[in-house]
N, C-alpha and C. Protein backbone atom coordinates (compact mmCIF):
# COMPACT_ATOMS: atom_id res chain seq x y z
N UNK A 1 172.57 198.91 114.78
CA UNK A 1 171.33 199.25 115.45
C UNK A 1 171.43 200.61 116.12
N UNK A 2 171.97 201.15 115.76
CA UNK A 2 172.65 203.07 115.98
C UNK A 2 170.85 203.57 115.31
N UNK A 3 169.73 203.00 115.43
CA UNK A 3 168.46 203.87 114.87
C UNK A 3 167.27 203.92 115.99
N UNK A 4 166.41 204.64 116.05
CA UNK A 4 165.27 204.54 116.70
C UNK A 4 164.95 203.78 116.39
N UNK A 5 164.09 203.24 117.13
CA UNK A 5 163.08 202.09 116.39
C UNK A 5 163.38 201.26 115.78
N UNK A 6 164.34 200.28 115.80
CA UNK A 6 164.62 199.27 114.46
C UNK A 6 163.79 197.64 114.49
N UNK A 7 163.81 197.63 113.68
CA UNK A 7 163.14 196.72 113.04
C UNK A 7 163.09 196.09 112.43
N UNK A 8 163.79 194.43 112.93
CA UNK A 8 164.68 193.49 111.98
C UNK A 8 164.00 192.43 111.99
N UNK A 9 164.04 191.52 110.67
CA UNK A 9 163.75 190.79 110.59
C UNK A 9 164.78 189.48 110.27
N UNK A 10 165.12 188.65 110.91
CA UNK A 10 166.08 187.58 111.07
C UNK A 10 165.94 186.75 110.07
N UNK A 11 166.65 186.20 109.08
CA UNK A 11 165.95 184.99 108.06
C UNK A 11 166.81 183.72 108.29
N UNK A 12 165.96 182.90 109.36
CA UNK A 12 166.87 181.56 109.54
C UNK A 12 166.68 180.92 108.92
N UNK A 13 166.24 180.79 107.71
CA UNK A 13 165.98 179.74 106.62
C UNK A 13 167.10 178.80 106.41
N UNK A 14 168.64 179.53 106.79
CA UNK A 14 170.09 178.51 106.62
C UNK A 14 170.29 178.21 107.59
N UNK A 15 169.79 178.33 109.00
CA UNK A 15 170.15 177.62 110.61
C UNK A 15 170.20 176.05 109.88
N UNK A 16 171.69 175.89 110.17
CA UNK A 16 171.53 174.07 110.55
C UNK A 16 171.96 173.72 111.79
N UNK A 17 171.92 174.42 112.66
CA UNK A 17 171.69 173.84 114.10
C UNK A 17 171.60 175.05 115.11
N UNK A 18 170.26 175.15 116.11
CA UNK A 18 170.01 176.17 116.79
C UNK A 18 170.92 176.22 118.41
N UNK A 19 172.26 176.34 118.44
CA UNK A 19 172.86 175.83 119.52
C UNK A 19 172.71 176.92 120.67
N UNK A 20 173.81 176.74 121.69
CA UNK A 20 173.81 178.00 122.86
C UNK A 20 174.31 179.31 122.19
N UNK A 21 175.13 179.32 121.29
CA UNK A 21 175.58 180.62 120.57
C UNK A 21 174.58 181.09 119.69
N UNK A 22 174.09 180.37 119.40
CA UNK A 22 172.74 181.18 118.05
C UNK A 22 171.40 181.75 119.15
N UNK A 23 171.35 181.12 119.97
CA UNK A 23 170.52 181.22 120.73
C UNK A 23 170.69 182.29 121.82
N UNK A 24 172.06 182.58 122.52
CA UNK A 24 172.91 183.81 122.88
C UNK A 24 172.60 185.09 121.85
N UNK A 25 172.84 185.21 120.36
CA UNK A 25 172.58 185.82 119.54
C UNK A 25 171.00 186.54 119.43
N UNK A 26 170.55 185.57 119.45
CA UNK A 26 169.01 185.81 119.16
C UNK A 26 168.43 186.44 120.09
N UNK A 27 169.17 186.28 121.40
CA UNK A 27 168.74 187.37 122.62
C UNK A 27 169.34 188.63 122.44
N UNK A 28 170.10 188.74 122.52
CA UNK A 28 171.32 189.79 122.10
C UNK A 28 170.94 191.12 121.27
N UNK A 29 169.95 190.40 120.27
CA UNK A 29 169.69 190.99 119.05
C UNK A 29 168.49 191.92 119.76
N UNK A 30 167.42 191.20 120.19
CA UNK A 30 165.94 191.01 121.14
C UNK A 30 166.35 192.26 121.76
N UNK A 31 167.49 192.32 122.57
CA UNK A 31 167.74 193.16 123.34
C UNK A 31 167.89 194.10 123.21
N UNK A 32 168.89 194.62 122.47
CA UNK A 32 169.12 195.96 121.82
C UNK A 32 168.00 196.50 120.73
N UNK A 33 167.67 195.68 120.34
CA UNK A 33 166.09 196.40 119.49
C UNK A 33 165.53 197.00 120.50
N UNK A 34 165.00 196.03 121.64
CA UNK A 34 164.72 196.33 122.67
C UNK A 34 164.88 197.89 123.09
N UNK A 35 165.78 198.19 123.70
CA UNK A 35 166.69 198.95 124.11
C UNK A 35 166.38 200.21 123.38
N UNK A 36 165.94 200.24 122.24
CA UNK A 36 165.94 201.26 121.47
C UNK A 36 163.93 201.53 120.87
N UNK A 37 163.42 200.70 121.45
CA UNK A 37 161.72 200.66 121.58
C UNK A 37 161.62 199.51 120.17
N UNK A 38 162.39 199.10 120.12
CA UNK A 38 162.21 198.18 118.64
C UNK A 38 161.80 196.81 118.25
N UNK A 39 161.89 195.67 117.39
CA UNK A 39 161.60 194.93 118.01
C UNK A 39 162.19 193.75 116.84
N UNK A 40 162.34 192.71 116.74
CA UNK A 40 162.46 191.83 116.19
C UNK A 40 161.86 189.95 116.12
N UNK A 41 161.79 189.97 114.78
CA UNK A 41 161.01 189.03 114.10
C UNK A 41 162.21 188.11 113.46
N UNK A 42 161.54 186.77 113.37
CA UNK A 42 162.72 185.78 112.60
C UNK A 42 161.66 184.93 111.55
N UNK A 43 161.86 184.43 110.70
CA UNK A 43 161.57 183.87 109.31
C UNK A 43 162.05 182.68 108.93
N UNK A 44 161.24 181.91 108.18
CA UNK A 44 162.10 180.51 108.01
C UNK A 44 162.45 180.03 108.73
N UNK A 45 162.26 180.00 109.83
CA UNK A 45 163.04 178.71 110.62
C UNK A 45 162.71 177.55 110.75
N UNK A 46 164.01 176.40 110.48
CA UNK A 46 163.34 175.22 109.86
C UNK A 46 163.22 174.52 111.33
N UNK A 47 162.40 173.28 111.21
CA UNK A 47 162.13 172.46 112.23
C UNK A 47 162.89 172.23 113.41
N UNK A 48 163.77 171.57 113.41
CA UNK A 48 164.76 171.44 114.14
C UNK A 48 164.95 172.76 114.86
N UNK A 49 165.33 174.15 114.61
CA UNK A 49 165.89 175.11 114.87
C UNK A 49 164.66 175.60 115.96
N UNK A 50 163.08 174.89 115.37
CA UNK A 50 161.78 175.43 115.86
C UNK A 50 161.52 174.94 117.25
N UNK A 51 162.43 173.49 117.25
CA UNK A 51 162.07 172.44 118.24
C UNK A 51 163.12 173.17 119.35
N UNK A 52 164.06 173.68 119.75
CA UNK A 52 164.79 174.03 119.82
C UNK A 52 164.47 175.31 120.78
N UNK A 53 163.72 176.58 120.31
CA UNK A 53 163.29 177.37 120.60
C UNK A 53 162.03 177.05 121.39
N UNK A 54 161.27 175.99 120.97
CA UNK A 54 160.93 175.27 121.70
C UNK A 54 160.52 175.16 123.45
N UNK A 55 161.47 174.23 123.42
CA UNK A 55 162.50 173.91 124.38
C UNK A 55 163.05 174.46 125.49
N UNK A 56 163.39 176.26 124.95
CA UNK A 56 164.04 176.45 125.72
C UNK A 56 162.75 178.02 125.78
N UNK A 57 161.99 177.94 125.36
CA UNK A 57 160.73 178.77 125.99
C UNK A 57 161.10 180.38 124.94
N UNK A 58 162.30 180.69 123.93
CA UNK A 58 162.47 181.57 123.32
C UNK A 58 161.61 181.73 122.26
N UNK A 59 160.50 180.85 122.00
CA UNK A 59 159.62 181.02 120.73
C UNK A 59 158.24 182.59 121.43
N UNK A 60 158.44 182.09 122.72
CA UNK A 60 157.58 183.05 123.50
C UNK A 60 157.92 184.54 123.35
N UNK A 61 159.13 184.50 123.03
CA UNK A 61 159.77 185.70 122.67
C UNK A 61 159.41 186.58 121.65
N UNK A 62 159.59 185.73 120.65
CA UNK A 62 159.85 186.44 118.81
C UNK A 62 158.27 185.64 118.33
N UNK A 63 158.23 187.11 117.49
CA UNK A 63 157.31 186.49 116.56
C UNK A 63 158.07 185.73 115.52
N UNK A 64 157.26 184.74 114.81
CA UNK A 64 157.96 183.64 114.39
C UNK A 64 157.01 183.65 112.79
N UNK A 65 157.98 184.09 111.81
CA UNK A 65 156.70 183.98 110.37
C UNK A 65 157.63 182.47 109.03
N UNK A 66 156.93 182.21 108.00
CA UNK A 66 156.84 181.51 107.47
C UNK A 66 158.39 181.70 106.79
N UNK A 67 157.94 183.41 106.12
CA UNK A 67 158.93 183.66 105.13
C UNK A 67 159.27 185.02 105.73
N UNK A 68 160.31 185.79 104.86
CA UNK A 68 160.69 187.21 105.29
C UNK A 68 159.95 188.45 105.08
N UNK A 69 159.11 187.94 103.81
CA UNK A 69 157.88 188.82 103.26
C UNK A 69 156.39 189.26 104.30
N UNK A 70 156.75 188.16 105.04
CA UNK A 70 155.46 187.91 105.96
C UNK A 70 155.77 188.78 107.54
N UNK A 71 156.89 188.34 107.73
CA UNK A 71 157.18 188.74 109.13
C UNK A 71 158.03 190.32 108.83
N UNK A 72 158.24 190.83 107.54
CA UNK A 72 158.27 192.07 107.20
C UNK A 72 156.95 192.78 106.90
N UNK A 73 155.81 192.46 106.79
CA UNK A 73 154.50 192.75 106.60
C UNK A 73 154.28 193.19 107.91
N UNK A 74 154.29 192.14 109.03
CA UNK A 74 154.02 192.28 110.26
C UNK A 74 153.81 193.94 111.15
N UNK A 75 155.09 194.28 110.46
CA UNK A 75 155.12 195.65 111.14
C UNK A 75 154.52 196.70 110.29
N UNK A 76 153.67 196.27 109.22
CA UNK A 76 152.87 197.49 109.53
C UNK A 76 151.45 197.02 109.32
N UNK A 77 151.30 196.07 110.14
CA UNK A 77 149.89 196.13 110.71
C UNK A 77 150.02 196.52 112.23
N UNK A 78 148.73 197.04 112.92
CA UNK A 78 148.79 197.51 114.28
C UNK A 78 148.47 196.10 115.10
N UNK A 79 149.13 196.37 116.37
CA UNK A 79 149.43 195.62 117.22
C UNK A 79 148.09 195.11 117.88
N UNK A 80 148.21 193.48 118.68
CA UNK A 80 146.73 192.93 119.22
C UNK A 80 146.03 194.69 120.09
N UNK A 81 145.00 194.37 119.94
CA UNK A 81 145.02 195.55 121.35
C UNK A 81 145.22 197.21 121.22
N UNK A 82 145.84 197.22 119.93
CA UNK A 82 145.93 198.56 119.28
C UNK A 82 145.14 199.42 119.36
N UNK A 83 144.39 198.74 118.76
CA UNK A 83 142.79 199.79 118.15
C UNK A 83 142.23 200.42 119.85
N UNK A 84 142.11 199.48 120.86
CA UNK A 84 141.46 200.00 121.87
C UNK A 84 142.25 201.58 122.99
N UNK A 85 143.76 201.47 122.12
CA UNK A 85 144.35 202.73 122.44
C UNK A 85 144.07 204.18 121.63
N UNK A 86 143.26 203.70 120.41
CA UNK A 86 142.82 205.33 119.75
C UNK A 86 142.40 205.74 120.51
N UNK A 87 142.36 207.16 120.05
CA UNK A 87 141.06 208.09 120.97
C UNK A 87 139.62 207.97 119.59
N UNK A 88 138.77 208.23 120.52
CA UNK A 88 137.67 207.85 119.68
C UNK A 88 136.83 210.03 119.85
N UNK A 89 136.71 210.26 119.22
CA UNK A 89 135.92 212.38 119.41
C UNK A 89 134.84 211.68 119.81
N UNK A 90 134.51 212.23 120.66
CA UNK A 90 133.21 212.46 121.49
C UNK A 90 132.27 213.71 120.95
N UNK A 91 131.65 213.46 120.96
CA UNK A 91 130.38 214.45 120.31
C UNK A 91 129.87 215.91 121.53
N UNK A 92 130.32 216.87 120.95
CA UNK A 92 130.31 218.16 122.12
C UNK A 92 128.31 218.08 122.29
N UNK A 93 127.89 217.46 121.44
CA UNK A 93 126.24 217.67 121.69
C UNK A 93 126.08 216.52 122.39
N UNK A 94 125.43 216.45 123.55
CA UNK A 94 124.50 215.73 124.30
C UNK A 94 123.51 215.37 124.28
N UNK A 95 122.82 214.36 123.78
CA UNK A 95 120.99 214.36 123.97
C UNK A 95 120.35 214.69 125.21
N UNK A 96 119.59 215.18 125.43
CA UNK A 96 119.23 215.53 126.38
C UNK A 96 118.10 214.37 126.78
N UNK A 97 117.93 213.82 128.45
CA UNK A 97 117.24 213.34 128.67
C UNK A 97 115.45 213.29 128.59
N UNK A 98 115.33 214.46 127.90
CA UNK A 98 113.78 214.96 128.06
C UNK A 98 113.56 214.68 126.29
N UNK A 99 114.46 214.09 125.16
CA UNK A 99 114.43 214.15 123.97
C UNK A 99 113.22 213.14 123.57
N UNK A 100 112.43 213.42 122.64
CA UNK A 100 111.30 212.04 122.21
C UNK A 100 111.74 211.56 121.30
């Protein structure tokens, strides 16, 4: 994670059990993306692993997609709330109040 911006996507599709170390990890990871303006996404994660995250309030964290295709898509659509940060050009002409 030596990059600007990185941008990972996690594929837990093989988690067979979401314990304190995977879960240590998964912050870890969060963090240093973090750290670097970045951000990370996880994929597949099966039930158990979901219940889990759950639980311990880390689903609030990560975006959470189906497959890897999906939650790699993710980043390049713009963010909730995006759009209302463009700038929008304003028109140098004014109507004038006296216009019919």
């Amino acid at each position: 994670m030596n990059v600007d911006r990185p941008l990972l996507v996690l594929d837990c599709s093989k988690v067979q059990q979401m314990d304190r170390a995977a879960l240590l990890l998964l912050l870890c990871c969060l963090e240093e993306a973090m750290k670097r303006n970045g951000d990370v996404k996880l994929a597949g994660i099966p039930e158990g692993a979901r219940v889990v995250l759950g639980l311990t309030g880390l689903d609030r964290l990560f975006e959470i997609y189906e497959n890897n295709a999906d939650a790699a898509n993710s980043f390049r659509r713009l963010p909730t709330g995006a759009a209302s940060h463009l700038s929008v050009p304003h028109s140098s002409h004014q109507p004038s109040e006296n216009a019919a």
